[in-house]
Protein backbone atom coordinates (compact mmCIF):
# COMPACT_ATOMS: atom_id res chain seq x y z
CA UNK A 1 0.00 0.00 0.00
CA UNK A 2 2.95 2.24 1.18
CA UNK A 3 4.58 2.07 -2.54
CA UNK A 4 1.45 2.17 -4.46
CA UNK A 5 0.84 5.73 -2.50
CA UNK A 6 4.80 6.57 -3.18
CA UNK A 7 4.03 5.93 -7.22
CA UNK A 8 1.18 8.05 -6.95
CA UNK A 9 2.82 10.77 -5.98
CA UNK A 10 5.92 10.46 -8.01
CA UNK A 11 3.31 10.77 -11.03
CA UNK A 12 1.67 13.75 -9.68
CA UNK A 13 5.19 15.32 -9.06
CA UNK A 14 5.96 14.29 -12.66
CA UNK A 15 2.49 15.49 -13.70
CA UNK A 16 3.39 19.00 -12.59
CA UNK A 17 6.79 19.37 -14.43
CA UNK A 18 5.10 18.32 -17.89
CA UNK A 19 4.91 22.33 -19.16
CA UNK A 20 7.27 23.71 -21.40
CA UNK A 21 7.77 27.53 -20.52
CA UNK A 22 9.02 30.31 -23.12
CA UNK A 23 9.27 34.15 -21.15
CA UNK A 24 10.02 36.60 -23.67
CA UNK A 25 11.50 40.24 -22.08
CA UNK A 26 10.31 43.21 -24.08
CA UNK A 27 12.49 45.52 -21.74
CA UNK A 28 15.54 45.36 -19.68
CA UNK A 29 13.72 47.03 -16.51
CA UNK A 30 12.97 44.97 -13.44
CA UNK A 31 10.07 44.83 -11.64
CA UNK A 32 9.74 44.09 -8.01
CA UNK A 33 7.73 39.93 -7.46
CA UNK A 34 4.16 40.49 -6.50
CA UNK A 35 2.65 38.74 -3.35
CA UNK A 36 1.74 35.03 -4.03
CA UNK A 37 -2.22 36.04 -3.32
CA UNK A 38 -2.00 39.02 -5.57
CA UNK A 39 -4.55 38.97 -7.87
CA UNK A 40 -3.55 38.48 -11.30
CA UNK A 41 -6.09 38.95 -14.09
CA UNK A 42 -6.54 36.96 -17.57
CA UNK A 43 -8.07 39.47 -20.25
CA UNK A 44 -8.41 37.01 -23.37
CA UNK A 45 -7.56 38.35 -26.86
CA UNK A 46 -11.37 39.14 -27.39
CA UNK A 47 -11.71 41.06 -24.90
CA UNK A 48 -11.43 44.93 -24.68
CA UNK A 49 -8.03 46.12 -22.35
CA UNK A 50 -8.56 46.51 -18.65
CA UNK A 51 -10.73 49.32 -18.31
CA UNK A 52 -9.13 51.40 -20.24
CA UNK A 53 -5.96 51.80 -17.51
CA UNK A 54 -3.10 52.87 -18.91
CA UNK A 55 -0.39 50.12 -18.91
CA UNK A 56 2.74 48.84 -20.27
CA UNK A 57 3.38 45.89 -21.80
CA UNK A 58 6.72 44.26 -20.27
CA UNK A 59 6.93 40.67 -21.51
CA UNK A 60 5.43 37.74 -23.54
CA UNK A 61 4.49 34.00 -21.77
CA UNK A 62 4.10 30.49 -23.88
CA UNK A 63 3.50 27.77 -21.77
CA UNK A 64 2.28 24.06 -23.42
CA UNK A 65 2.41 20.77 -22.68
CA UNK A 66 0.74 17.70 -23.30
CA UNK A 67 -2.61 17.17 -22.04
CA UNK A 68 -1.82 12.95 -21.20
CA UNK A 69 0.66 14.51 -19.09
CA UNK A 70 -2.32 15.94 -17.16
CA UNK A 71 -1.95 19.13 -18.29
CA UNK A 72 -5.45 21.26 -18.49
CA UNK A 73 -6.09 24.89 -20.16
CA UNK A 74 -6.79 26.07 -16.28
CA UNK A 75 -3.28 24.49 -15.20
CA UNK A 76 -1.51 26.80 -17.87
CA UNK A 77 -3.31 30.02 -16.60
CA UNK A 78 -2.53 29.03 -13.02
CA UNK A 79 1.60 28.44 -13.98
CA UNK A 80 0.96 31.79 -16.14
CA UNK A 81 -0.52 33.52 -13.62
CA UNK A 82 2.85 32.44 -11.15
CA UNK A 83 5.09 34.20 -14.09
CA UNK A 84 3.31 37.10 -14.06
CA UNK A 85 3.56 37.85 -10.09
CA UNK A 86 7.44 36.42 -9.99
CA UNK A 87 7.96 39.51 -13.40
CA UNK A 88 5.85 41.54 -11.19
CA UNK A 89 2.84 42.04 -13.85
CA UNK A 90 -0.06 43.11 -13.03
CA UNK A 91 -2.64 41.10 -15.23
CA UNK A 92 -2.17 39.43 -18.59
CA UNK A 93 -3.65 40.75 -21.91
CA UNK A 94 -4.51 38.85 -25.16
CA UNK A 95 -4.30 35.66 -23.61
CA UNK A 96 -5.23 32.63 -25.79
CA UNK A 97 -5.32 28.91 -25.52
CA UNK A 98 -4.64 26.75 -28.71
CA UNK A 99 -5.74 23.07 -28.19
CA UNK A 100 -3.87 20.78 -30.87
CA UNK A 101 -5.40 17.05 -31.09
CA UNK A 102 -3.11 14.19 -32.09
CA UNK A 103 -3.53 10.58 -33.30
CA UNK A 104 -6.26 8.08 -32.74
CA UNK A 105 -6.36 7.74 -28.90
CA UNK A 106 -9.81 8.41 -27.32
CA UNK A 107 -10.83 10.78 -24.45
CA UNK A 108 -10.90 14.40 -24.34
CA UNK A 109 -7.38 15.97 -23.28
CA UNK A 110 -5.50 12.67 -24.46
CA UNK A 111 -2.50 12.99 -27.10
CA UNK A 112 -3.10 16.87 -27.33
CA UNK A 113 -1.32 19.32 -26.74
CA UNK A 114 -2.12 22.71 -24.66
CA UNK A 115 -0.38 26.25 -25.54
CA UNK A 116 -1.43 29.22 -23.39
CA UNK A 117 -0.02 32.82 -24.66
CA UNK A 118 -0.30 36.26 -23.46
CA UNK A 119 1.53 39.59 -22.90
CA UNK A 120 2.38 41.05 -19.52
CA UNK A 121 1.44 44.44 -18.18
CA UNK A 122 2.20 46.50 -15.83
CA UNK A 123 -0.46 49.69 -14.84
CA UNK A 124 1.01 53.02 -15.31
CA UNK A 125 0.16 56.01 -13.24
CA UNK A 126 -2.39 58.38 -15.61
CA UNK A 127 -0.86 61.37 -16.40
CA UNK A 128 -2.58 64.29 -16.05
CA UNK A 129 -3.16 67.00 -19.20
């Protein structure tokens, strides 16, 4: 029982390291790591900018991975989410998730891979006219 529990948790272990992870820099400034309960928000490419803040865009994030792996479109905005407070962002604009099916296997993750993308911002301070 002991080393069935052990295997278990090897695979979820495993299971969490399945994610490839791209972090492009769009500028050499740093920003200071937000708090790991700060709130970061997903605005998806169809959706209009957060409302209508001024903001700068500081990076680009591509995470994927194979959904047999146990990867899941909500894992990749969590681990996206976890980039964006450790660059300091404040939310993530034009955010997408591309779902790629391979071969003949049945179910509805399995043999498919996952790719989240999206841009990191930071809020500006408005300037006043």
């Amino acid at each position: 029982m002991k080393r069935i529990f052990l295997t278990i948790l090897a695979v979820l272990v495993l299971a969490g390291c399945a994610t490839s992870v791209r972090y492009v820099n769009y500028t050499e400034q740093k920003f200071p790591s937000k708090d790991k309960y700060y709130l970061v928000n997903i605005y998806p490419l169809s959706q209009q900018h957060p409302l209508g803040q001024p903001y700068y865009v500081i990076g680009k994030v591509e995470i994927s991975g194979f959904a047999s792996d146990g990867v899941s479109p909500e894992s990749l905005a969590d681990q996206a989410k976890r980039i964006a407070r450790k660059r300091g962002a404040d939310a993530i604009i034009n955010a997408r998730t591309q779902i790629a099916r391979y071969g003949w296997l049945y179910g509805p993750y399995r043999d498919t891979v996952l790719r989240f993308t999206g841009e990191l911002i930071i809020f500006t301070p408005e300037v006043s006219k």
